[in-house]
Protein backbone atom coordinates (compact mmCIF):
# COMPACT_ATOMS: atom_id res chain seq x y z
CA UNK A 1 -135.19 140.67 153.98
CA UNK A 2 -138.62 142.42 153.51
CA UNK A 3 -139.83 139.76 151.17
CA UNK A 4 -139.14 136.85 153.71
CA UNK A 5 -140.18 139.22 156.69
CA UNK A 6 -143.55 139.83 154.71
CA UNK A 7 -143.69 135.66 153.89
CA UNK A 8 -143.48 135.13 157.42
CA UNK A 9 -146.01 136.69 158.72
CA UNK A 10 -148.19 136.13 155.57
CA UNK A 11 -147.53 132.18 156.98
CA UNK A 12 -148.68 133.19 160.06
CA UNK A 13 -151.08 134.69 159.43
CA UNK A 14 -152.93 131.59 157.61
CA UNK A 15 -152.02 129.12 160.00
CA UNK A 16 -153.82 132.08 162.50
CA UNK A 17 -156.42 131.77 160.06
CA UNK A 18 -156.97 128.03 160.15
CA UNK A 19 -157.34 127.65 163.70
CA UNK A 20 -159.23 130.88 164.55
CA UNK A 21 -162.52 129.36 162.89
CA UNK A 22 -162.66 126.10 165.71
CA UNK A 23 -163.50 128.99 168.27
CA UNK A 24 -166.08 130.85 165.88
CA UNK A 25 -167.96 127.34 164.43
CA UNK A 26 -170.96 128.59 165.98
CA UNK A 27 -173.29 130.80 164.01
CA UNK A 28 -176.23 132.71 164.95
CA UNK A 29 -177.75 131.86 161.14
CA UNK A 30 -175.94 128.32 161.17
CA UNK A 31 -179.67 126.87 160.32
CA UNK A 32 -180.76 130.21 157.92
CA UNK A 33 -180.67 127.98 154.68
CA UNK A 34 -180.59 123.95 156.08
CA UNK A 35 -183.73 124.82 158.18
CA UNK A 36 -185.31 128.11 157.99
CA UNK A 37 -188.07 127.25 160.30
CA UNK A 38 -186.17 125.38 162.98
CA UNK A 39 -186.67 128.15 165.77
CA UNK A 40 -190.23 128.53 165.07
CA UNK A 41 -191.11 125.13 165.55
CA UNK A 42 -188.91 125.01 168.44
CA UNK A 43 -190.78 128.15 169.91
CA UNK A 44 -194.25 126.45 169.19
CA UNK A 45 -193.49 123.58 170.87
CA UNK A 46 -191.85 125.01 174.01
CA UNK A 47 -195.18 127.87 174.23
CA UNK A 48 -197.56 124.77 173.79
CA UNK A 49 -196.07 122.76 176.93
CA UNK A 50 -195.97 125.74 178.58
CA UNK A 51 -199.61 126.42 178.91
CA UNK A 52 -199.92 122.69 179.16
CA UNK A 53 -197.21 122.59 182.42
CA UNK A 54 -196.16 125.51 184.03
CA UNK A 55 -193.44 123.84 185.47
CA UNK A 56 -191.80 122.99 181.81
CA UNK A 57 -189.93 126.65 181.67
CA UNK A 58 -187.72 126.05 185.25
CA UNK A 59 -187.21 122.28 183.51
CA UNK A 60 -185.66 122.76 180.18
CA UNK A 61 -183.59 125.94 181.32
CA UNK A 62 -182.22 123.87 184.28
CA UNK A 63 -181.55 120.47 181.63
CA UNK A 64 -179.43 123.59 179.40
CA UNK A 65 -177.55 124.01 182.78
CA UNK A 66 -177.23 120.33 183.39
CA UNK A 67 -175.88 119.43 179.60
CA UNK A 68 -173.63 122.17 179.23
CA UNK A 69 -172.06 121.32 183.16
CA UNK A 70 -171.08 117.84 182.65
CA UNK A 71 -169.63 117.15 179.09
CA UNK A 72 -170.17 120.43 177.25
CA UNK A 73 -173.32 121.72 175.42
CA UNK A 74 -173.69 118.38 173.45
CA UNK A 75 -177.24 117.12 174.45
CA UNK A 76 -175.83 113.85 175.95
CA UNK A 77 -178.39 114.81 178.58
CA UNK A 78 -181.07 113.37 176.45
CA UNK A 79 -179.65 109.77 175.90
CA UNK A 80 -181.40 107.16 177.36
CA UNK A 81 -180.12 104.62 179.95
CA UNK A 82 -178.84 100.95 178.25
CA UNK A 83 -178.52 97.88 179.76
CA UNK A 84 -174.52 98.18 180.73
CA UNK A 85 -174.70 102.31 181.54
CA UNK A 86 -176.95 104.21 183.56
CA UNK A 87 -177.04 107.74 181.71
CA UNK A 88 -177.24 111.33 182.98
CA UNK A 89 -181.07 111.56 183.11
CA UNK A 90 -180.96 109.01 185.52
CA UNK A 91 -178.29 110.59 187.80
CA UNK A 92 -180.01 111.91 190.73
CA UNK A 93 -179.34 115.53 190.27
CA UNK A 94 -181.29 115.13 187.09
CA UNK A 95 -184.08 113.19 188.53
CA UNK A 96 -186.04 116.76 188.59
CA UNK A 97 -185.27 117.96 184.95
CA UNK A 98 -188.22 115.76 183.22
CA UNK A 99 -189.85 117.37 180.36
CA UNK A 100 -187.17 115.58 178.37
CA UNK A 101 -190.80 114.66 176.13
CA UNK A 102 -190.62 118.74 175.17
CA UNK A 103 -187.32 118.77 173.42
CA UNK A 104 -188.39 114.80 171.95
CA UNK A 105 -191.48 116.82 170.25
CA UNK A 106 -189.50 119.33 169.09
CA UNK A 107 -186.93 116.76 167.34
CA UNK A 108 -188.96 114.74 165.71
CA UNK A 109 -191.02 117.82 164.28
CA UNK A 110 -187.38 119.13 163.10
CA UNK A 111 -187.01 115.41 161.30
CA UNK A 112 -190.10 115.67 159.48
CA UNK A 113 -189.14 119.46 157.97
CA UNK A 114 -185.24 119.23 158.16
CA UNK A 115 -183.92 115.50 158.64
CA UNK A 116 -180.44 115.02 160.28
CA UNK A 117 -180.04 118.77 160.00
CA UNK A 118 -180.47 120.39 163.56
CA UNK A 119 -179.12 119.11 166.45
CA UNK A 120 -180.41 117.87 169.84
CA UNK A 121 -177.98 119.88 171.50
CA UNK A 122 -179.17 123.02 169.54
CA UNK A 123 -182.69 122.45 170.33
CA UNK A 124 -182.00 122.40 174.15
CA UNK A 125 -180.04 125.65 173.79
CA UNK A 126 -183.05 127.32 171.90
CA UNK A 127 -185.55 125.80 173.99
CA UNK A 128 -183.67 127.45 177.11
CA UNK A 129 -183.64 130.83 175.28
CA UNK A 130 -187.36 131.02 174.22
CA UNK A 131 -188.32 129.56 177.88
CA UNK A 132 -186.60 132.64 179.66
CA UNK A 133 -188.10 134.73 176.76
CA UNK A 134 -191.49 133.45 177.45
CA UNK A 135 -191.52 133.77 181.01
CA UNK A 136 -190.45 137.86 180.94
CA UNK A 137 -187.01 137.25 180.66
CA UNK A 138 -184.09 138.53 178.02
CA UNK A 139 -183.88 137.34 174.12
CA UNK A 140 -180.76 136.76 173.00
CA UNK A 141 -179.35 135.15 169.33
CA UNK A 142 -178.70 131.60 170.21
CA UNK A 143 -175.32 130.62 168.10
CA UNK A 144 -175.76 127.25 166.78
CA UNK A 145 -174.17 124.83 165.15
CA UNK A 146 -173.35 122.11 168.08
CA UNK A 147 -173.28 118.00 167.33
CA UNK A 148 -174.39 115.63 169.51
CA UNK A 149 -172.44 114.05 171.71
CA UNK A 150 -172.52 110.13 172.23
CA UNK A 151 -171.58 109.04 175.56
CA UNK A 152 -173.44 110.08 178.99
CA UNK A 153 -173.16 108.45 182.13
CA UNK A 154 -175.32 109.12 185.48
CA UNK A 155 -172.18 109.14 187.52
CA UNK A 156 -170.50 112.13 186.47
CA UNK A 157 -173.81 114.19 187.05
CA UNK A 158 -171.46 114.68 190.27
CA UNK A 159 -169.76 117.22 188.72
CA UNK A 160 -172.57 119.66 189.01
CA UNK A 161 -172.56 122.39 191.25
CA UNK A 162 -174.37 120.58 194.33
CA UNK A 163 -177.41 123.73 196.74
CA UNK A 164 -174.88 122.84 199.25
CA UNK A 165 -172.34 124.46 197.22
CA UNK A 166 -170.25 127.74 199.65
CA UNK A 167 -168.56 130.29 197.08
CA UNK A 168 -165.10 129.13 196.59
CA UNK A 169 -166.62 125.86 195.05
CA UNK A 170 -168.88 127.63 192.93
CA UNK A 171 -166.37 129.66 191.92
CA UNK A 172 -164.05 126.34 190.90
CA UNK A 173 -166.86 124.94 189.51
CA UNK A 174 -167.87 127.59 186.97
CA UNK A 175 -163.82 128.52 186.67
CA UNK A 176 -163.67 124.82 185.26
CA UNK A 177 -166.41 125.85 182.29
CA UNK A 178 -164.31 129.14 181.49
CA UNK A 179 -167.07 131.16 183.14
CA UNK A 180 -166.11 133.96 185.71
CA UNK A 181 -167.91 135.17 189.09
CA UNK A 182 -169.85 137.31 187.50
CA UNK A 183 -171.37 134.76 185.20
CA UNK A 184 -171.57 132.23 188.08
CA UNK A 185 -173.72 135.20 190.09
CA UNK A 186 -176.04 135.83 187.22
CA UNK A 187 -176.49 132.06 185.71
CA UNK A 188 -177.63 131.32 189.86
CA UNK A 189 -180.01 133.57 188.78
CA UNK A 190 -181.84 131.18 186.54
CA UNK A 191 -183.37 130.32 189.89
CA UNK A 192 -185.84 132.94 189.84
CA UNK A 193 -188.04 130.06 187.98
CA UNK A 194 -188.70 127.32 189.49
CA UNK A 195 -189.14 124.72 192.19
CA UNK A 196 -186.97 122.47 194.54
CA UNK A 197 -188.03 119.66 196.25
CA UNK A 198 -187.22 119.78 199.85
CA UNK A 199 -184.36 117.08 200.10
CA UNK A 200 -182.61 120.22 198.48
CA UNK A 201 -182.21 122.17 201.30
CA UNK A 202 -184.09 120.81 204.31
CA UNK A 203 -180.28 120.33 205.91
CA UNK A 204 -180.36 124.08 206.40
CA UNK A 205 -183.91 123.53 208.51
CA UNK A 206 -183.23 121.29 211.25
CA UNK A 207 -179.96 120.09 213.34
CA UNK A 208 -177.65 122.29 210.82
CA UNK A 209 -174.58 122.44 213.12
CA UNK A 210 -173.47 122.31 216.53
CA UNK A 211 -174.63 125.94 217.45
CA UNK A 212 -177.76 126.33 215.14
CA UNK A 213 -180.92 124.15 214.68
CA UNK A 214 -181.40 126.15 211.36
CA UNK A 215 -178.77 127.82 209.00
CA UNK A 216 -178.46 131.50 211.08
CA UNK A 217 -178.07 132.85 207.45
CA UNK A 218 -181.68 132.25 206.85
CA UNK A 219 -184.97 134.45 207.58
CA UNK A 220 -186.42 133.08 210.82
CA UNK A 221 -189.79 133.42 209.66
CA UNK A 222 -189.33 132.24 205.91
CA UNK A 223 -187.20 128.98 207.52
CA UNK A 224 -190.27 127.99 209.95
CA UNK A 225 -192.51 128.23 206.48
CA UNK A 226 -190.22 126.02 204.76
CA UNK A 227 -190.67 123.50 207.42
CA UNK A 228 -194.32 122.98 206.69
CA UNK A 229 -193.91 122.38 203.15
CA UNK A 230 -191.11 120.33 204.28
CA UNK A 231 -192.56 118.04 207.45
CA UNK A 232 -190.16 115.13 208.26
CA UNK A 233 -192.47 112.30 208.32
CA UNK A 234 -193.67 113.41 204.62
CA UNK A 235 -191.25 115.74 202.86
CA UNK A 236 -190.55 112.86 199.92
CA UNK A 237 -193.70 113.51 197.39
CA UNK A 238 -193.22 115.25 194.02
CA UNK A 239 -194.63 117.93 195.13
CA UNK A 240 -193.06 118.56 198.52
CA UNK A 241 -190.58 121.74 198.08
CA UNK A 242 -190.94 125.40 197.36
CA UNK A 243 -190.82 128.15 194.69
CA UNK A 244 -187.09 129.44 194.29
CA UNK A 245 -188.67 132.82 194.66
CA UNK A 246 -191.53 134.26 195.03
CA UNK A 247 -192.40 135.06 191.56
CA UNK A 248 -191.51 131.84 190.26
CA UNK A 249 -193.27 131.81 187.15
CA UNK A 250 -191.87 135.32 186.16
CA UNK A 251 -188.60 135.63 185.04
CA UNK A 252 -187.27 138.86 186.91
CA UNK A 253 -184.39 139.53 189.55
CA UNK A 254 -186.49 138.76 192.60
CA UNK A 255 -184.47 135.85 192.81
CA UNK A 256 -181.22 138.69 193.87
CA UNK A 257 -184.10 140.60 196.50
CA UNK A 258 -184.94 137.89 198.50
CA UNK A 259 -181.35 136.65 198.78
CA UNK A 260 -180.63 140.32 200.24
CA UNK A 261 -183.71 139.25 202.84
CA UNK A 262 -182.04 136.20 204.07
CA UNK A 263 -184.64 133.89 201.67
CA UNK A 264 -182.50 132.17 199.52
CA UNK A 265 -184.01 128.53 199.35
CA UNK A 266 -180.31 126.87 198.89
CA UNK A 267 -177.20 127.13 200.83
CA UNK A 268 -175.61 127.82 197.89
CA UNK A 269 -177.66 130.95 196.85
CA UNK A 270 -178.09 132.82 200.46
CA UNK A 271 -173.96 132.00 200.19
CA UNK A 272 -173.66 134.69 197.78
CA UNK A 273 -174.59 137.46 199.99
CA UNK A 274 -171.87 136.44 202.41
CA UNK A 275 -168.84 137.01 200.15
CA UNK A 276 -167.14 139.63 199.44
CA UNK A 277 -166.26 138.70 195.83
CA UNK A 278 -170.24 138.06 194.91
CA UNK A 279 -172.23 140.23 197.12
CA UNK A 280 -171.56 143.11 195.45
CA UNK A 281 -172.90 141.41 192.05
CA UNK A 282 -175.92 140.61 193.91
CA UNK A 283 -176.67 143.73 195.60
CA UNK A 284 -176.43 145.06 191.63
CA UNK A 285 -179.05 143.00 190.05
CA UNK A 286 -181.51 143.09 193.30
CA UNK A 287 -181.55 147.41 192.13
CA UNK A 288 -180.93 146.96 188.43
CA UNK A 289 -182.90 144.66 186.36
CA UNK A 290 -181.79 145.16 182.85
CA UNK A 291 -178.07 144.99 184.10
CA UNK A 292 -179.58 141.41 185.26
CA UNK A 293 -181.02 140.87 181.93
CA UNK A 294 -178.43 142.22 179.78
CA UNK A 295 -175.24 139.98 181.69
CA UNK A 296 -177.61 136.72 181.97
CA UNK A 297 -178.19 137.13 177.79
CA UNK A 298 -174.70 137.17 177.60
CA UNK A 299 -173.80 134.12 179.95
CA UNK A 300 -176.04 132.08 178.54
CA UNK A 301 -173.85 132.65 175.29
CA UNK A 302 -170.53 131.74 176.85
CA UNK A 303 -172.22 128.73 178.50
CA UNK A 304 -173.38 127.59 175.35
CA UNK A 305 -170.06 127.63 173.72
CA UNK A 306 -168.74 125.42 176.20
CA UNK A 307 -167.19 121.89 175.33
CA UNK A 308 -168.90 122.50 171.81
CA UNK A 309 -168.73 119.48 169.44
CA UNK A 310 -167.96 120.95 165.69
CA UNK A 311 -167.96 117.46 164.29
CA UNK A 312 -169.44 114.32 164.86
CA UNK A 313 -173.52 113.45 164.58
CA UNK A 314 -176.68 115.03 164.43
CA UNK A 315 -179.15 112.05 166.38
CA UNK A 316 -182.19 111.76 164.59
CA UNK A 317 -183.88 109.94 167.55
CA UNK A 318 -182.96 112.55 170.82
CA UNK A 319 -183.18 109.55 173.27
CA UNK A 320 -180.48 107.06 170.92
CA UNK A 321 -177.29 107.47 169.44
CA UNK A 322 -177.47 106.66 165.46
């Protein structure tokens, strides 16, 4: 009876054993011997469009956002449109992404070092963790070991969490990547770098309901401001919009202080103050920014590991399938 009680769970535990690795594919030094240099060319690349565009950090850490959202972390993001399917970085959430030519660089660098060895989907998640690096923000070890996925379509960029966005659909939305309301609180907080353009939350500036010519949750003063960056006879250019805070090129938890003075830019951010389940979280990282640092490090990591592709191809073009 011991025998077969001790061949039992010896069988269990190896079947335990055999599926516990499909969560744990990922490895911080998945690359260490493949492609020892992989994250320093990444990291050159990503510092060299930097000083070239300013606006390249706020791009690549909101295209990690956008790949991860709609089919898992599996760069599908970066395929290119074909004559039967329009793909996701022609969706018009992603229409502000661009600097899809950064992560292109990067690849075919990788291809000359390291061919069909690191993946488009790792480079984005790198990419995203040296640009919030770069720009003040947390390090964190990037796990790696994604493929690439094959298929991406523009219309299921309507899966992503839309500025209009009140808490209970955030909350759904994350819930639906594994990701709690804490994570959902902190990732928002990418938003300390970067820009919107106004068709992102001009609805909250003029004939917002019944009652209210402007969203009541917004600063008076900060709403009139937005409505001369945001005229309506010319609010359409590429650069018509605003900062998301007002250190936009930093990355620090102003983004939490001027939610807490009623100048959140989207719906969905000053929303966050007005809920009981995420105000709290907010009210945190406005007066504590390594607790903002520390949970976005750790975030990041559980968005990365979402909808991860363990098998399957490593694209040696970023904008084609092989």
């Amino acid at each position: 009876m011991a025998f077969s009680k001790r061949l039992v769970f010896a069988m269990i535990f190896a079947v335990f054993a055999i599926v516990k690795p499909s969560e744990a594919a990922l490895d911080a030094h998945y690359y260490d011997r493949s492609c020892p240099v992989a994250e320093k060319i990444i990291l050159e690349t990503v510092k060299n469009a930097t000083l070239y565009d300013p606006k390249v950090p706020a791009r690549l850490l909101r295209m990690f956002f956008h790949d991860c959202f709609i089919r898992g972390c599996d760069g599908s993001i970066l395929l290119d449109s074909t004559m039967s399917t329009q793909a996701e970085k022609d969706g018009p959430p992603n229409i502000s992404v661009r600097s899809f030519y950064v992560i292109e660089d990067a690849k075919r660098k990788l291809e000359k070092v390291c061919p069909r060895t690191v993946s488009c989907a790792d480079v984005i998640a790198i990419a995203a963790r040296d640009v919030v690096t770069l720009s003040g923000g947390p390090y964190w070890n990037v796990l790696k070991g994604r493929k690439d996925g094959t298929i991406s379509r523009a219309n299921e960029t309507i899966n992503l969490p839309a500025p209009t966005f009140n808490v209970s659909q955030l909350i759904q939305s994350f819930a639906a990547r594994g990701l709690s309301v804490k994570d959902m609180v902190t990732l928002s907080g990418g938003h300390t770098i970067g820009f919107s353009h106004c068709s992102s939350f001009e609805a909250r500036l003029q004939n917002f309901s019944k009652f209210h010519d402007v969203d009541p949750s917004m600063n008076y003063a900060f709403a009139q401001s937005l409505k001369k960056k945001c005229p309506r006879s010319n609010n359409r250019g590429k650069n018509a919009g605003t900062v998301l805070d007002s250190t936009s090129s930093v990355f620090d938890n102003d983004y939490y202080k001027q939610i807490l003075s009623g100048k959140g830019v989207f719906g969905s951010d000053q929303a966050l103050l007005g809920d009981y389940r995420t105000k709290w979280i907010v009210e945190t990282f406005a007066r504590d920014q390594k607790a903002f640092f520390r949970e976005f490090a750790t975030s990041m990591v559980k968005l990365g590991n979402f909808g991860v592709k363990e098998t399957g191809q490593v694209r040696v073009n970023s904008r084609f399938v092989n």
